[in-house]
N, C-alpha and C. Protein backbone atom coordinates (compact mmCIF):
# COMPACT_ATOMS: atom_id res chain seq x y z
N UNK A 1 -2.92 -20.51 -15.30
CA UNK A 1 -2.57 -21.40 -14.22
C UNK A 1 -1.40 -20.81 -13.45
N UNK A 2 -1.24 -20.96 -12.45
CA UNK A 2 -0.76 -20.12 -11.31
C UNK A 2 0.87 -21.20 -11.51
N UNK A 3 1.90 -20.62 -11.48
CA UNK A 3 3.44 -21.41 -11.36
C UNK A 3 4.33 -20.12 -10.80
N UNK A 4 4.12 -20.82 -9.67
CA UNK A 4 5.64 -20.62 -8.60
C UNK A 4 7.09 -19.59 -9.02
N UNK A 5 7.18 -19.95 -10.23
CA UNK A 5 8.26 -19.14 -11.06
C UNK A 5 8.06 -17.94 -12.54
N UNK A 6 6.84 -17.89 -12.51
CA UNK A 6 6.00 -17.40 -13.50
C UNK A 6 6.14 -15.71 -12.72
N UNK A 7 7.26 -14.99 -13.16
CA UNK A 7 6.52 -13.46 -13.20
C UNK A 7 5.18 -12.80 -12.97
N UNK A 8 4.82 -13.06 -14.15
CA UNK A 8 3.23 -12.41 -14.00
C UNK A 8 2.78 -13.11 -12.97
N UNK A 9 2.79 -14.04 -12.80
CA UNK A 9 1.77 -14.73 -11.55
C UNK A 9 2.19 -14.37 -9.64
N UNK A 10 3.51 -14.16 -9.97
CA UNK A 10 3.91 -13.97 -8.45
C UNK A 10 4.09 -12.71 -7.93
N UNK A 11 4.54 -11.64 -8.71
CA UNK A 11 4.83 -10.43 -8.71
C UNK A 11 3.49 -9.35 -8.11
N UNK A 12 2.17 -9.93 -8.78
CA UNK A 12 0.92 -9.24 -8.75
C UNK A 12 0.91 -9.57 -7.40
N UNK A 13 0.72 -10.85 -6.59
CA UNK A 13 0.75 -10.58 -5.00
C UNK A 13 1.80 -9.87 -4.23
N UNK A 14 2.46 -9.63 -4.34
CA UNK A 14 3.60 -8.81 -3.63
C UNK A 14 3.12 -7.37 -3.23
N UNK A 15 3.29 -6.82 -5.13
CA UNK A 15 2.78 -5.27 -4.70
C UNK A 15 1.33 -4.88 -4.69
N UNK A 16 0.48 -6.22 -4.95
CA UNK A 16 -0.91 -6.12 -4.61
C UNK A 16 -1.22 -6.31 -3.34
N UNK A 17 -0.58 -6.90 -2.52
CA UNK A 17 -0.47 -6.84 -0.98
C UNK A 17 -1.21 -5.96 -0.10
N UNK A 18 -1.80 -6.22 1.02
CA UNK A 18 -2.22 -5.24 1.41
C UNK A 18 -1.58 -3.58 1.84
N UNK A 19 -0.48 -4.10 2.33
CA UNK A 19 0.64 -3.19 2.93
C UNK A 19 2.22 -2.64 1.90
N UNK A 20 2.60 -3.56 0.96
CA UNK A 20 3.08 -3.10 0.21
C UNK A 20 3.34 -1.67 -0.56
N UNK A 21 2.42 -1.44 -1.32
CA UNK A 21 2.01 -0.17 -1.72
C UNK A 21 2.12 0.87 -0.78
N UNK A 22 1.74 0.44 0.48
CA UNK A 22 1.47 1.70 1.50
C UNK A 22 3.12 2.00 1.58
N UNK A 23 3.87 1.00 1.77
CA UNK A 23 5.15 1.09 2.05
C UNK A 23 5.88 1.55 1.29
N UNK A 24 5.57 1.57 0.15
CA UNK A 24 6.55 2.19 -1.01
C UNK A 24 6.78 3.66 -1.35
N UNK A 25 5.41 3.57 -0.75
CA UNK A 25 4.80 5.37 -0.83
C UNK A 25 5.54 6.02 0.67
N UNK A 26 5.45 5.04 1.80
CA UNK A 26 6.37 5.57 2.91
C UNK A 26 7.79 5.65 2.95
N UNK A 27 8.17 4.87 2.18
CA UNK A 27 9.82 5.08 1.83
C UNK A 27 10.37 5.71 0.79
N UNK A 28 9.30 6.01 -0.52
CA UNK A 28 9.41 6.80 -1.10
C UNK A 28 10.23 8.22 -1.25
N UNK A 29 10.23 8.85 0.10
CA UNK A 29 10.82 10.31 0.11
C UNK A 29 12.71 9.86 0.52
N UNK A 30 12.49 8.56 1.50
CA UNK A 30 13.74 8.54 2.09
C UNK A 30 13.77 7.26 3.40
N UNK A 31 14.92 6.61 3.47
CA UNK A 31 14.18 5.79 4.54
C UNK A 31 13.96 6.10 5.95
N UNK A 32 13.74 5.27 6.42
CA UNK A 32 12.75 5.17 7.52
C UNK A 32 13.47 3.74 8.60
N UNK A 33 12.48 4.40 9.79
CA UNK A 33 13.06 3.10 11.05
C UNK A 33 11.18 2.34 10.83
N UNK A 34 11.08 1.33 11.70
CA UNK A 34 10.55 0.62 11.64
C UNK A 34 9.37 0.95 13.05
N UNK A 35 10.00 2.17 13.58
CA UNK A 35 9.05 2.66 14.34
C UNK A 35 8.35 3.71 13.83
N UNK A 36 9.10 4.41 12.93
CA UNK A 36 8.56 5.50 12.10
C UNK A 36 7.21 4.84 11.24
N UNK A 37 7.66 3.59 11.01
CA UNK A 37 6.61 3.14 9.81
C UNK A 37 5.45 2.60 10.69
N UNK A 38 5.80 1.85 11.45
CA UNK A 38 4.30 2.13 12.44
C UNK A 38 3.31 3.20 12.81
N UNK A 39 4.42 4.06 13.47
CA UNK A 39 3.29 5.18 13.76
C UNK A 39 2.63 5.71 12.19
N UNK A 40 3.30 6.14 11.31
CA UNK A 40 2.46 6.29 10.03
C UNK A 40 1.15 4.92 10.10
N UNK A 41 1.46 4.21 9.43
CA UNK A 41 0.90 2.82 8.76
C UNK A 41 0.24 1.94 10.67
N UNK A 42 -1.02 2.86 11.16
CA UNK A 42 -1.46 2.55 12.44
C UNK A 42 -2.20 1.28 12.36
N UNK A 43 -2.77 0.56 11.33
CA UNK A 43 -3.27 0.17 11.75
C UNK A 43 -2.57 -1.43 11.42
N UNK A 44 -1.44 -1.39 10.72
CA UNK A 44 -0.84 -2.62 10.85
C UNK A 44 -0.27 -3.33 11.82
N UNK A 45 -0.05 -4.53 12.12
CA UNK A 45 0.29 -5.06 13.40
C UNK A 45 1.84 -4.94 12.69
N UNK A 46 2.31 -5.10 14.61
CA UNK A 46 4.45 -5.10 14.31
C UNK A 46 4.45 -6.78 13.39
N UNK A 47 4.22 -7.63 13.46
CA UNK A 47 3.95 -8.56 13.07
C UNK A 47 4.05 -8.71 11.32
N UNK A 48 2.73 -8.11 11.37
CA UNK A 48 2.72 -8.33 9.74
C UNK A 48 3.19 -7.14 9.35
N UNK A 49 4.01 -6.18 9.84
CA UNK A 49 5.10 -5.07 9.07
C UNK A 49 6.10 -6.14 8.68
N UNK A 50 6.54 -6.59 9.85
CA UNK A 50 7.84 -7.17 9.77
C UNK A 50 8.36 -8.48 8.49
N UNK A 51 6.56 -8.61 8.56
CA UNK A 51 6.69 -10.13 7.64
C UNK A 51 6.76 -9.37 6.13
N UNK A 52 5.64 -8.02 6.33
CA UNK A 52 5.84 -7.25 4.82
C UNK A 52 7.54 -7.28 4.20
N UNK A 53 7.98 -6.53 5.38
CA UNK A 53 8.96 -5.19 5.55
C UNK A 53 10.08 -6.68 4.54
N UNK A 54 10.54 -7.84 5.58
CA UNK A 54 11.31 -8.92 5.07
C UNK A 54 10.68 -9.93 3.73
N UNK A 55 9.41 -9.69 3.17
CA UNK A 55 9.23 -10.51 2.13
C UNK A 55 10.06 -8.91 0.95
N UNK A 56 9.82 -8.08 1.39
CA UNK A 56 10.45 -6.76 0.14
C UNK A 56 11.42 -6.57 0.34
N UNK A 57 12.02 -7.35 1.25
CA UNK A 57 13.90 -7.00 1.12
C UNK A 57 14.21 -8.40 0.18
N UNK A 58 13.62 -9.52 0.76
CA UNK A 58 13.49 -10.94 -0.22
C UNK A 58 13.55 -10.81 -1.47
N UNK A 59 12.29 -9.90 -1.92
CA UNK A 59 11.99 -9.37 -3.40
C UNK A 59 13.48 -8.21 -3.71
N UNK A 60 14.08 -7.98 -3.40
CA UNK A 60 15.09 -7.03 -3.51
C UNK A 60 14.55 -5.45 -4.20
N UNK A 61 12.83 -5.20 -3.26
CA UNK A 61 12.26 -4.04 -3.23
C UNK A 61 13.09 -2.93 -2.49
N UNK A 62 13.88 -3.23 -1.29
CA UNK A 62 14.41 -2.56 -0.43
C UNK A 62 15.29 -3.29 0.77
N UNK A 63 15.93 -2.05 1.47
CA UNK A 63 17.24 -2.83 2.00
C UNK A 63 16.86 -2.42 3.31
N UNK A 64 17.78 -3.40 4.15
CA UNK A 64 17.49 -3.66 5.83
C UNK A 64 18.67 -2.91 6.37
N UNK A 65 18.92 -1.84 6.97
CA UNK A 65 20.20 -1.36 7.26
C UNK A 65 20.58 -1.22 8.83
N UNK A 66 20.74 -2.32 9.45
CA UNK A 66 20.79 -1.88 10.81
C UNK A 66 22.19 -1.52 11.11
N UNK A 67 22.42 -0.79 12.66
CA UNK A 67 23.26 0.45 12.76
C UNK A 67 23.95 -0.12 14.18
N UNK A 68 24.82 -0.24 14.32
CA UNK A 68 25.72 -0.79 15.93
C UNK A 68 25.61 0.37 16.86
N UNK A 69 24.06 0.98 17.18
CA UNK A 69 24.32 1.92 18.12
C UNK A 69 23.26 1.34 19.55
N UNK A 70 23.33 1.79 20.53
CA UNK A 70 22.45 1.02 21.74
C UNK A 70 22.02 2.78 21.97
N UNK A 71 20.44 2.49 21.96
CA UNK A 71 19.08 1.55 21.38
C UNK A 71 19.57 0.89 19.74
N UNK A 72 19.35 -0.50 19.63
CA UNK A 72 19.63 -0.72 18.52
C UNK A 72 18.65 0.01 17.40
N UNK A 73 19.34 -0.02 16.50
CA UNK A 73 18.44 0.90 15.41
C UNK A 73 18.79 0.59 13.77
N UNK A 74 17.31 0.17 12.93
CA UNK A 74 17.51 -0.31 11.65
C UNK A 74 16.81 0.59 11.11
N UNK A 75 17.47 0.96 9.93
CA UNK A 75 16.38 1.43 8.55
C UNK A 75 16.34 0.55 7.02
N UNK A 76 15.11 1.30 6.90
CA UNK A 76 14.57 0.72 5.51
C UNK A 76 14.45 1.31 4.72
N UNK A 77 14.99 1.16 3.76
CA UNK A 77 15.31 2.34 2.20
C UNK A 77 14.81 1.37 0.80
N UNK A 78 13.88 2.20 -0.03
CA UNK A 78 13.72 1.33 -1.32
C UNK A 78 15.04 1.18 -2.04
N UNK A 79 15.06 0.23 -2.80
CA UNK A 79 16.16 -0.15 -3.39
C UNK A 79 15.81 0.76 -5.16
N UNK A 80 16.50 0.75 -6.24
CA UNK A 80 16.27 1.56 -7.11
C UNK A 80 14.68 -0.15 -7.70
N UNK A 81 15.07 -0.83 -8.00
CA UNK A 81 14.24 -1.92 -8.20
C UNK A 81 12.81 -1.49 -7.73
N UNK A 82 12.55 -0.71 -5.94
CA UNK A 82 11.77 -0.78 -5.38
C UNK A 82 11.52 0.66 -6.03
N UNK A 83 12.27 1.30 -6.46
CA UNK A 83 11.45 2.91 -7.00
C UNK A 83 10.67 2.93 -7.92
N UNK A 84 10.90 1.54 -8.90
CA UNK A 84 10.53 1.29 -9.95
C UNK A 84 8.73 0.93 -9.94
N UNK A 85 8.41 0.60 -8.94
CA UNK A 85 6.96 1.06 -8.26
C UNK A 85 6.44 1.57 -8.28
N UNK A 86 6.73 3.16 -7.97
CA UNK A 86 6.28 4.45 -7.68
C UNK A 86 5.30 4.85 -8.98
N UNK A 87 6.05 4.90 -10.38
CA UNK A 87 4.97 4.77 -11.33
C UNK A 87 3.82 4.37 -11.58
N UNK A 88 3.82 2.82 -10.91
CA UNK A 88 2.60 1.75 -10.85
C UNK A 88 1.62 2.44 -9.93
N UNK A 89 2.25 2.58 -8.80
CA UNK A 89 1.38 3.31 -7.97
C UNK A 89 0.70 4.39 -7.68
N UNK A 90 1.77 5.10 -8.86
CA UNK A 90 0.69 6.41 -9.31
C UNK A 90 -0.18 6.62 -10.54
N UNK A 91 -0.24 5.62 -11.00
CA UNK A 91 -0.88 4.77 -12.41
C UNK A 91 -2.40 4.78 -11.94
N UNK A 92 -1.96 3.50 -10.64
CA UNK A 92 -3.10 2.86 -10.03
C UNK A 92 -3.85 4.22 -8.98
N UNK A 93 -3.49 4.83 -8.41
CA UNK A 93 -3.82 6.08 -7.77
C UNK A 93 -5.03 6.50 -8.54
N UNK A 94 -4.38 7.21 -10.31
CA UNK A 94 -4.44 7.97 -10.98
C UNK A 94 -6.20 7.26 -11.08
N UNK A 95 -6.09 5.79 -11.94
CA UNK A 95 -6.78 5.21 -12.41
C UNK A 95 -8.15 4.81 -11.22
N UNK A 96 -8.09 4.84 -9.89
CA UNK A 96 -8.76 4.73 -9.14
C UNK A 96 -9.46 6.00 -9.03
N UNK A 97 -8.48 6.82 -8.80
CA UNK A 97 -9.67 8.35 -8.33
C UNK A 97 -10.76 8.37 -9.68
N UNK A 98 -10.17 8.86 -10.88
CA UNK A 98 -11.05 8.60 -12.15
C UNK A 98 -12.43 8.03 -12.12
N UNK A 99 -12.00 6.69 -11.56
CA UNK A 99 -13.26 6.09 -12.16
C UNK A 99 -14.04 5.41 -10.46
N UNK A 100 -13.46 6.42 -9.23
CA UNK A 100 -14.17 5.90 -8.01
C UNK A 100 -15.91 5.87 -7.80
N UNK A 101 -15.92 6.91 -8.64
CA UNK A 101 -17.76 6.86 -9.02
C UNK A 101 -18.59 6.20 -9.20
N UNK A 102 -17.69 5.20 -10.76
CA UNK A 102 -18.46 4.20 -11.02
C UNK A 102 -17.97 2.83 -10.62
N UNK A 103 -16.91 2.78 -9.84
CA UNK A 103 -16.61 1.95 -8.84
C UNK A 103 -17.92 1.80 -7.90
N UNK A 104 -17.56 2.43 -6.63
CA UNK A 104 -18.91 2.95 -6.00
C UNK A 104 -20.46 2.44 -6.43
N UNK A 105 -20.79 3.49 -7.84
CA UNK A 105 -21.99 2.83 -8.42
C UNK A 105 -22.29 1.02 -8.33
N UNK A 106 -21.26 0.64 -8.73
CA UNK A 106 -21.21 -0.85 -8.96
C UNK A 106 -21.38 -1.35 -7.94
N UNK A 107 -20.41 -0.96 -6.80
CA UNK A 107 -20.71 -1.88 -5.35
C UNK A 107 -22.22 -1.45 -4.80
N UNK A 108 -22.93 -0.04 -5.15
CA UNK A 108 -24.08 -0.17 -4.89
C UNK A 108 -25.04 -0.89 -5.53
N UNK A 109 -24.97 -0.90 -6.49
CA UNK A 109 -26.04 -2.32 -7.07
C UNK A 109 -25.91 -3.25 -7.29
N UNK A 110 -24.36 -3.56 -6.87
CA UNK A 110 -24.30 -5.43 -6.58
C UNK A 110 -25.03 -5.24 -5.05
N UNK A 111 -24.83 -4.35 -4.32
CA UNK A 111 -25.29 -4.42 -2.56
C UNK A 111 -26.99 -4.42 -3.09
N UNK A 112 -27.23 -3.76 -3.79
CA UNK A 112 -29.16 -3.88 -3.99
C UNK A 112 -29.46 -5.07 -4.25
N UNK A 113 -28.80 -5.65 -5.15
CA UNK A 113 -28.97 -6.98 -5.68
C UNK A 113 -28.80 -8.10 -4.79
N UNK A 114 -28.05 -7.87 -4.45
CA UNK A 114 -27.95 -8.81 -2.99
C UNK A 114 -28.97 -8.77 -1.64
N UNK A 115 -29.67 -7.45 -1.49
CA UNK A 115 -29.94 -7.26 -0.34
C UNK A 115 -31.98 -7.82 -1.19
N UNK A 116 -32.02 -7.99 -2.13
CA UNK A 116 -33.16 -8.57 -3.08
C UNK A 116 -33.76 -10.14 -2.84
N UNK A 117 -32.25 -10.33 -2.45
CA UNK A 117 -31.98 -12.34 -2.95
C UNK A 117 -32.24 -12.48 -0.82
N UNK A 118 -32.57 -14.08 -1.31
CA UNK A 118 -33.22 -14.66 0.04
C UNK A 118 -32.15 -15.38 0.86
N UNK A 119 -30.92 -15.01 0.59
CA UNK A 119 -29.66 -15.83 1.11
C UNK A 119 -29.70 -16.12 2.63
N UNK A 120 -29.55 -17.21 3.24
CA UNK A 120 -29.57 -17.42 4.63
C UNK A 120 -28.36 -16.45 5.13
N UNK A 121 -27.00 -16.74 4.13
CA UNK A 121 -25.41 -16.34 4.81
C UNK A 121 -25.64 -15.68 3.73
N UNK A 122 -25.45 -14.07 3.96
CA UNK A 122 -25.14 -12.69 2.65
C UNK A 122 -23.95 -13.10 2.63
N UNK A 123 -23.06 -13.15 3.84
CA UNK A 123 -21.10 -13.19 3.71
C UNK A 123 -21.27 -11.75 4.55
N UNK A 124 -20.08 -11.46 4.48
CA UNK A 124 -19.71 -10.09 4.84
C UNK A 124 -20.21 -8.81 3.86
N UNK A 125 -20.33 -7.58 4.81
CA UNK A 125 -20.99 -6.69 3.88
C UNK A 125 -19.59 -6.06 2.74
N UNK A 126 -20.15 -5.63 1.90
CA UNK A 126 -18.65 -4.95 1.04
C UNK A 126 -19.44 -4.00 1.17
N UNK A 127 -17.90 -3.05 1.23
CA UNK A 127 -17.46 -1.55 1.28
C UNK A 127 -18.16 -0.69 -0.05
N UNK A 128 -18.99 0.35 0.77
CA UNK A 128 -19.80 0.92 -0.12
C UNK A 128 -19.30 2.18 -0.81
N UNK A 129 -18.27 2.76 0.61
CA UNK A 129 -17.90 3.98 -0.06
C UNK A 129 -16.39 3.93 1.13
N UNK A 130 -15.54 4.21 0.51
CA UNK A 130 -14.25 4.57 1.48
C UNK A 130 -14.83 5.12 2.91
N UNK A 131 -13.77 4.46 3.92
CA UNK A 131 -13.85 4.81 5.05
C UNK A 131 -13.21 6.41 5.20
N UNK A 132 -14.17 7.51 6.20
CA UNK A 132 -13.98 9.26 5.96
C UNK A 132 -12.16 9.58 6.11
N UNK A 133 -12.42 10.21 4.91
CA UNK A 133 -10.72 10.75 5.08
C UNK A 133 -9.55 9.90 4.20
N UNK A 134 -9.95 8.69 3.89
CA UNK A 134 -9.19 7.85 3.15
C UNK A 134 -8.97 8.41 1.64
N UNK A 135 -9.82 9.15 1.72
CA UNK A 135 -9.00 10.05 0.09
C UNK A 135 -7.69 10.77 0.58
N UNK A 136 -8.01 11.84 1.25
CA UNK A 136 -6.98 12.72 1.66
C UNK A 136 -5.67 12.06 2.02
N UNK A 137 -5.94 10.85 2.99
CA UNK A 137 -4.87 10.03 3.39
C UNK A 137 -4.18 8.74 2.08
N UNK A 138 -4.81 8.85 0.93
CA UNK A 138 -3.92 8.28 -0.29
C UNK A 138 -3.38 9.08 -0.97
N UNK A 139 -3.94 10.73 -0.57
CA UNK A 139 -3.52 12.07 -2.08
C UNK A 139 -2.29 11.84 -1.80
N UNK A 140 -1.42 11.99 -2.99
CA UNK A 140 0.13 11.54 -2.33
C UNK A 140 0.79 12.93 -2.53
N UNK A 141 -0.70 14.31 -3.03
CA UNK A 141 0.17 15.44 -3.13
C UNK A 141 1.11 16.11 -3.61
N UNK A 142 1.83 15.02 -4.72
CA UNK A 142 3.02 14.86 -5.38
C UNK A 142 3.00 15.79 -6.43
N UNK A 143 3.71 16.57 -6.95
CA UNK A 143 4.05 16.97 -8.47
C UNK A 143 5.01 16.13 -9.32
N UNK A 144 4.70 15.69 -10.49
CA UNK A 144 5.35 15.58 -11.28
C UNK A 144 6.79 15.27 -10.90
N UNK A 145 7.99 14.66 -10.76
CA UNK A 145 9.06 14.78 -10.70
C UNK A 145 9.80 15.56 -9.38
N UNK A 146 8.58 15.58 -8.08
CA UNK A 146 8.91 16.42 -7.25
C UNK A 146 9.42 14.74 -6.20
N UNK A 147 10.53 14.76 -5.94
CA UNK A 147 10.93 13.73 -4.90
C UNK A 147 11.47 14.26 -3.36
N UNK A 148 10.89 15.52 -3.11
CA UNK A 148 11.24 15.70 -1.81
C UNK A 148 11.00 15.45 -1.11
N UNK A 149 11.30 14.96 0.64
CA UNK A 149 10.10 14.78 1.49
C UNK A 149 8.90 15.73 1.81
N UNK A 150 8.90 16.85 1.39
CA UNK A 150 7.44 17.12 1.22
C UNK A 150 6.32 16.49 0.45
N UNK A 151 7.41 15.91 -0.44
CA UNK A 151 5.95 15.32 -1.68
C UNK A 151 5.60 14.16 -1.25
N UNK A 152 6.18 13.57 0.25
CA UNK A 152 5.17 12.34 0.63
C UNK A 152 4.20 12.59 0.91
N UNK A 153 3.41 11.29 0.61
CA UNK A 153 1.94 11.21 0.80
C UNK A 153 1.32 11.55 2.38
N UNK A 154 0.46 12.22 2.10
CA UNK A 154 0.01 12.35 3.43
C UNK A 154 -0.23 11.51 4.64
N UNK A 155 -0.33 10.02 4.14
CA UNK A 155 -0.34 8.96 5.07
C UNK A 155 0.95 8.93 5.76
N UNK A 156 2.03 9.64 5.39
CA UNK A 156 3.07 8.89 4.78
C UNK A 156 4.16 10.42 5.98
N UNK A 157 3.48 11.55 6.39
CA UNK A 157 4.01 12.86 6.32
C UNK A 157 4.11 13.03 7.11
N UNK A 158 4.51 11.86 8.23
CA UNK A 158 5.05 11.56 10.24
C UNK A 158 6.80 12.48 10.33
């Protein structure tokens, strides 16, 4: 049962988020302005960056640092809390490429199975195979213990 103050229960939406993850991996090398993270991360609206960007400073994932210069100008840096991620995310990386096959497999024969049945409303179609290039653009390229900005992810390498 889902409670408001429950760890396990609240935590999993945050960095399960859609944009989260992407962000961690973009601040990862070093921070960043909030225009930088757009042009990387294209297809998010300024909108829901902003709502991301301030629910992970909330979470005390990372810090808001704006600067008294005209053009005004803020950056965003993970906090050590927010580095503490990076593992998960290369866990989950790790654990996705592995087994994308029989991922894949599965969404194809739930899609057979479905496309069998006499449903008036199918719903929306699900994703059969990554949209082209979306591998390359998650490889995060990384070695082991390598934290330079080279070792950001290619999404990530503006």
């Amino acid at each position: 049962m889902f409670h408001p103050l429950c760890p396990s229960s609240v935590m999993p939406f945050r960095i399960g988020d859609k944009w989260t993850g992407m962000l961690v991996r973009c601040l990862e090398a070093g921070p960043r302005r909030f225009t930088e993270l757009r042009v990387t991360l294209r297809a998010v609206t300024p909108k829901v960056l902003s709502e991301t960007l301030r629910a992970m400073e909330r979470d005390g994932l990372l810090t808001r640092t704006p600067y008294a210069e005209n053009p005004p100008r803020v950056e965003y840096a993970l906090t050590p809390l927010g580095r503490t991620l990076v593992p998960l995310l290369d866990a989950a990386r790790d654990w996705s490429t592995a087994h994308l096959p029989e991922l894949l497999a599965a969404r194809r024969a739930h899609e057979s199975a479905e496309s069998r049945c006499a449903s008036p409303d199918p719903g929306p179609p699900s994703v059969l195979a990554p949209p082209p290039g979306i591998m390359d653009a998650c490889d995060s390229k990384r070695s082991p213990g390598n934290g330079s900005a080279s070792a950001l992810p290619t999404v990530c390498s503006t």
